[in-house]
C-alpha atoms as a PDB file:
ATOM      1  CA  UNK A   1       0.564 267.400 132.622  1.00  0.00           C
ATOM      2  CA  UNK A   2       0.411 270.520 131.347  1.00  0.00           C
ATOM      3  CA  UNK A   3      -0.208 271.970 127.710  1.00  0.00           C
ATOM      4  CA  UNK A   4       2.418 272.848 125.353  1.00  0.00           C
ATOM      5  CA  UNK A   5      -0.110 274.199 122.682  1.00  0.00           C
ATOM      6  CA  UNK A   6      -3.101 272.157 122.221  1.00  0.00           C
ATOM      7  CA  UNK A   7      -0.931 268.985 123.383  1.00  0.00           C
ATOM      8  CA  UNK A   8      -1.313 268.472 127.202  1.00  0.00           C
ATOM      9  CA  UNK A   9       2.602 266.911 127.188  1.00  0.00           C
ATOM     10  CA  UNK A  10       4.439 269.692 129.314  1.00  0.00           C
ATOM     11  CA  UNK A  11       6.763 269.763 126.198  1.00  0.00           C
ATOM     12  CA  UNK A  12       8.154 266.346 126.706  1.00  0.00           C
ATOM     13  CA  UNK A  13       7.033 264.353 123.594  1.00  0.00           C
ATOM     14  CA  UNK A  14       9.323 261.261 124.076  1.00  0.00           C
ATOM     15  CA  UNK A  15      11.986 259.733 126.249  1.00  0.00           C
ATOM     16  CA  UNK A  16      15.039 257.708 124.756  1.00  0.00           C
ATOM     17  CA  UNK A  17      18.329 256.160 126.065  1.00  0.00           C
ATOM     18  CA  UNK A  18      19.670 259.641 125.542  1.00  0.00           C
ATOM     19  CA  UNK A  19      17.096 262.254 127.315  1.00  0.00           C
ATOM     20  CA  UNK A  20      13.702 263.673 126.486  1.00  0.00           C
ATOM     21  CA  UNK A  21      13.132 264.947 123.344  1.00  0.00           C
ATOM     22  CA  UNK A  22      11.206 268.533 124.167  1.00  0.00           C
ATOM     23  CA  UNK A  23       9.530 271.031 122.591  1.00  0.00           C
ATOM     24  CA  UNK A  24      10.815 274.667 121.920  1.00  0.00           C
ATOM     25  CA  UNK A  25       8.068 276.234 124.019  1.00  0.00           C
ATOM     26  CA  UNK A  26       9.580 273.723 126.792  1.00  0.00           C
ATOM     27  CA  UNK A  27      13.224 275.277 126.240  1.00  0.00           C
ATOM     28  CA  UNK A  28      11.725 278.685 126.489  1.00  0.00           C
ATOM     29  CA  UNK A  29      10.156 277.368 129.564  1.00  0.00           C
ATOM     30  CA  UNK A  30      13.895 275.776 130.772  1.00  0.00           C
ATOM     31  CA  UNK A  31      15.861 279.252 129.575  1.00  0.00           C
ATOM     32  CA  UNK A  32      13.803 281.312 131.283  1.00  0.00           C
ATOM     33  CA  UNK A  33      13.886 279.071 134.665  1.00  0.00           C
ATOM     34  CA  UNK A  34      17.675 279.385 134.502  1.00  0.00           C
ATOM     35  CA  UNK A  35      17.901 283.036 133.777  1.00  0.00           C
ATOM     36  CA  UNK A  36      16.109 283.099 137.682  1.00  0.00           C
ATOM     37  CA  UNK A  37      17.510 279.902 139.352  1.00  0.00           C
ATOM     38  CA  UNK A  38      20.774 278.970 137.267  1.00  0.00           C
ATOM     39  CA  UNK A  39      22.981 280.730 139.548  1.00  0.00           C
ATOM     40  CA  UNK A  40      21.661 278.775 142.362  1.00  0.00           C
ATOM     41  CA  UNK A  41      23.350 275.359 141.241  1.00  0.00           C
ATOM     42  CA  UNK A  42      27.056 274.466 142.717  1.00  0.00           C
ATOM     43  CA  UNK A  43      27.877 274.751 138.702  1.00  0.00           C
ATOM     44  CA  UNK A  44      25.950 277.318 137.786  1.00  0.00           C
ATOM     45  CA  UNK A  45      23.830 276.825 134.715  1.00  0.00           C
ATOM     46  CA  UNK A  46      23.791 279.226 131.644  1.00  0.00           C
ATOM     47  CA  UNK A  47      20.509 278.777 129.221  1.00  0.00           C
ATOM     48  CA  UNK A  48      20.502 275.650 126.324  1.00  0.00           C
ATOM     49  CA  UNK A  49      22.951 273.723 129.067  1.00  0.00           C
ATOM     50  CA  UNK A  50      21.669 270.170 128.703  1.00  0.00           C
ATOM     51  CA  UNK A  51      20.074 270.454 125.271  1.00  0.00           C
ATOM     52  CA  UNK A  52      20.822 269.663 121.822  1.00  0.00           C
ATOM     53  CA  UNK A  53      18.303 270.937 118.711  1.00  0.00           C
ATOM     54  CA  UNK A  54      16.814 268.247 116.501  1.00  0.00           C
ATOM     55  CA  UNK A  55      15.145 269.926 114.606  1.00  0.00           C
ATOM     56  CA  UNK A  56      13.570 273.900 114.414  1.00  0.00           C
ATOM     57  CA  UNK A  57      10.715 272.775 116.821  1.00  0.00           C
ATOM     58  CA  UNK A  58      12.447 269.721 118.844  1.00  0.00           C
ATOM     59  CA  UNK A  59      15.164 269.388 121.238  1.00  0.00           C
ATOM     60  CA  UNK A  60      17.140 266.675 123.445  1.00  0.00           C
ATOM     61  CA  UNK A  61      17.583 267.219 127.094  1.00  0.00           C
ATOM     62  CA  UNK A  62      19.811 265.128 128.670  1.00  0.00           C
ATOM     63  CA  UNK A  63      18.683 263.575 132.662  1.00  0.00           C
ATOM     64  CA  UNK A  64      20.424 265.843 134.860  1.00  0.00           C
ATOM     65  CA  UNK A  65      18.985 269.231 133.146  1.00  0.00           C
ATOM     66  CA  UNK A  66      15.877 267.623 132.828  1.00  0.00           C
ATOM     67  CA  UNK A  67      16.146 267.222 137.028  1.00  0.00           C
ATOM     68  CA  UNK A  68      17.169 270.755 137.653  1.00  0.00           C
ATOM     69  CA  UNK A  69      14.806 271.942 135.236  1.00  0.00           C
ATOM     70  CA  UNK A  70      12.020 269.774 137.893  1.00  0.00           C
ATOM     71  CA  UNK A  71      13.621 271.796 140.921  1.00  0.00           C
ATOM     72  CA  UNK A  72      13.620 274.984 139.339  1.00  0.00           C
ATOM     73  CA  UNK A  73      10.233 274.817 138.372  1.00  0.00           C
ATOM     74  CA  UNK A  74       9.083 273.533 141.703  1.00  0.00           C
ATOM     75  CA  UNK A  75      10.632 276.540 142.960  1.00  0.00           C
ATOM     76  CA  UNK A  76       9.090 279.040 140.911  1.00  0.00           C
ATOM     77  CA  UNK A  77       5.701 277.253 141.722  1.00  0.00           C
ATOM     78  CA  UNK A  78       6.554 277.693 145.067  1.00  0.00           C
ATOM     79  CA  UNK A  79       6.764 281.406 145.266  1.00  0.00           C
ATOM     80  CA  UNK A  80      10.796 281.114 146.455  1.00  0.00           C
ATOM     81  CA  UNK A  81      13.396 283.911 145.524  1.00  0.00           C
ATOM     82  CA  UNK A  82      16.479 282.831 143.963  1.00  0.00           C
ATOM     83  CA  UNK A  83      19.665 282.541 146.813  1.00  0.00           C
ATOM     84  CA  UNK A  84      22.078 283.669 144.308  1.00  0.00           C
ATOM     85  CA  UNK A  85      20.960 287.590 142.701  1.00  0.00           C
ATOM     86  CA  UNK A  86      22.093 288.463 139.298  1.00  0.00           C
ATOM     87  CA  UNK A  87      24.755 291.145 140.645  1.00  0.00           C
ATOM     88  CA  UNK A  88      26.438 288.723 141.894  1.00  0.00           C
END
């Protein structure tokens, strides 16, 4: 895992029947991973898809965004270019 802070959670705090409940530096993590990559989806995502605040500092993501927010990361880790550019 990684740290969100001085936690070493990767901004995932729990998991329920709903989602994950995430932190906000995790949805500035997600937003900015979709501002590169969103386009790339066969629906294309636009930033907050998937989540729901619970409070100032907490969010839910539901299981699918939580999955493309996995593949989007892997591809940032992995050097790769987005397929779709933004003047598209």
């Amino acid at each position: 895992a990684s740290f969100d802070g001085n936690e070493q959670n990767s901004g995932i705090i729990s998991a329920n029947a709903n989602g994950y409940v995430v932190t906000s530096h995790f949805r500035d993590r997600y937003n900015a991973l979709v501002a590169i990559y969103g386009r790339d989806f066969t629906v294309p995502m636009k930033p907050d898809d998937g989540l729901q605040s619970i409070s100032g500092s907490t969010w839910l993501i539901d299981r699918q965004d939580l999955s493309q927010f996995l593949e989007m990361n892997a591809w940032s880790r992995a050097g790769l270019e987005p397929q779709t550019k933004k003047d598209q």
